[in-house]
Protein backbone atom coordinates (compact mmCIF):
# COMPACT_ATOMS: atom_id res chain seq x y z
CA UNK A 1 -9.33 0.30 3.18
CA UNK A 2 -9.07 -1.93 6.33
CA UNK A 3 -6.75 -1.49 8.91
CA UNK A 4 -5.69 -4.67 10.44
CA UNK A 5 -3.84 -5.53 14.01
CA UNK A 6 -0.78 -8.24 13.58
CA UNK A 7 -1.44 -10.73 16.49
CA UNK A 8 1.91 -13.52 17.33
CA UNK A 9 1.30 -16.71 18.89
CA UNK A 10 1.30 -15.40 22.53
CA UNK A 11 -1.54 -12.57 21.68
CA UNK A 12 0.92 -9.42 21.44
CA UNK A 13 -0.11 -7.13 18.75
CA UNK A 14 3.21 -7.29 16.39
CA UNK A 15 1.96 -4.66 14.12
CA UNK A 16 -0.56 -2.56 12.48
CA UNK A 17 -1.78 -2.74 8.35
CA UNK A 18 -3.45 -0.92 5.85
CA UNK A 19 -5.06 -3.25 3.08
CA UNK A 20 -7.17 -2.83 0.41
CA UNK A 21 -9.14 -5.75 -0.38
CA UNK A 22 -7.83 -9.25 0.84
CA UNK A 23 -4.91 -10.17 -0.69
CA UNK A 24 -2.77 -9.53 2.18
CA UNK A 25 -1.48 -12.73 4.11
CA UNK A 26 0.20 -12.36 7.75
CA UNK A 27 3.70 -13.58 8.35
CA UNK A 28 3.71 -17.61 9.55
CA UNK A 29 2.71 -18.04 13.18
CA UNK A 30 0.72 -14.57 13.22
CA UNK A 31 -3.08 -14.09 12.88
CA UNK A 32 -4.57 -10.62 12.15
CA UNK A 33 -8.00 -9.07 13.50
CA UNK A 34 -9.92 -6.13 11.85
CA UNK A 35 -9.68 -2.80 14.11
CA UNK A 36 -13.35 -1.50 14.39
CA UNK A 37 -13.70 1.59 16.57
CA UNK A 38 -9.63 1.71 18.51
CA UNK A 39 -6.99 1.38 16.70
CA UNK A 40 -4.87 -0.92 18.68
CA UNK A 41 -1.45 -0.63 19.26
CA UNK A 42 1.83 -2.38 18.90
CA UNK A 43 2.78 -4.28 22.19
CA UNK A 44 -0.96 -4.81 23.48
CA UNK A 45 -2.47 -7.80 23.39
CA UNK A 46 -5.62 -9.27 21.63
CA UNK A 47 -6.65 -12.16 23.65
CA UNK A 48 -10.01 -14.40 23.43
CA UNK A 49 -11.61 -11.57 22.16
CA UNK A 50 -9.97 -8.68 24.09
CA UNK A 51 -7.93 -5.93 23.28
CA UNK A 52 -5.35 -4.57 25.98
CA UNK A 53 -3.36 -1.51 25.46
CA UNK A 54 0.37 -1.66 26.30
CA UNK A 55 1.98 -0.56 29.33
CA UNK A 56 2.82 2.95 29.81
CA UNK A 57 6.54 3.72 29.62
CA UNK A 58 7.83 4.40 33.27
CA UNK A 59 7.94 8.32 34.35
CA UNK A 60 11.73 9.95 33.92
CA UNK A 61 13.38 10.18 37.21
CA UNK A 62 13.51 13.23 38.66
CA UNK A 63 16.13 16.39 37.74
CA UNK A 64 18.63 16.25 40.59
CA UNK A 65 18.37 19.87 41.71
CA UNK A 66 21.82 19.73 42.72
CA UNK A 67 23.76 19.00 39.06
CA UNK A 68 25.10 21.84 37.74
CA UNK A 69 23.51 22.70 34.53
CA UNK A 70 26.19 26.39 33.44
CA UNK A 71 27.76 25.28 30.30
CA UNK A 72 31.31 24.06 30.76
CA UNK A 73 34.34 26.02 30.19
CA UNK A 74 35.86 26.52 26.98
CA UNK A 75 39.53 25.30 26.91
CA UNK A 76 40.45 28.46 25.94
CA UNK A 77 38.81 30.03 29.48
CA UNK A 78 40.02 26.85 30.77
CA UNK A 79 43.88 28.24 29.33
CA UNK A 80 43.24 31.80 30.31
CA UNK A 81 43.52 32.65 26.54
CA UNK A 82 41.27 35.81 25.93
């Protein structure tokens, strides 16, 4: 089996697939190149010759320490029912 990297027009890697033998044909516009040693992922880029990974997603902001994270009230605390 071959694993091959989905490359559009602009270089971005479109997607990643699993053939066996060579009677697979990329959508119109797209070329494909063999992944050898790293498997490349969707959203690099495959460029004259060169693979670059995606960028990393951004970091989650930080936890306000001031939110207040006690479950709500029930309505029927909220009610005084017991």
């Amino acid at each position: 089996m071959t694993t091959l990297a989905v490359i559009d027009s602009t270089g971005t890697i479109v997607n990643r697939v699993v053939i066996e033998g060579d009677a697979w044909t990329p959508p119109e516009g797209c070329t494909t190149v063999e992944e050898t040693d790293t498997p490349f992922a969707i959203g690099g880029t495959y460029i004259d010759g060169i693979y670059t990974p995606p960028p990393s997603p951004p970091a989650p902001p930080p936890i306000n320490p001031n939110l207040d994270t006690k479950p709500a009230r029930t309505a029927a605390q909220i009610l005084g029912a017991a």
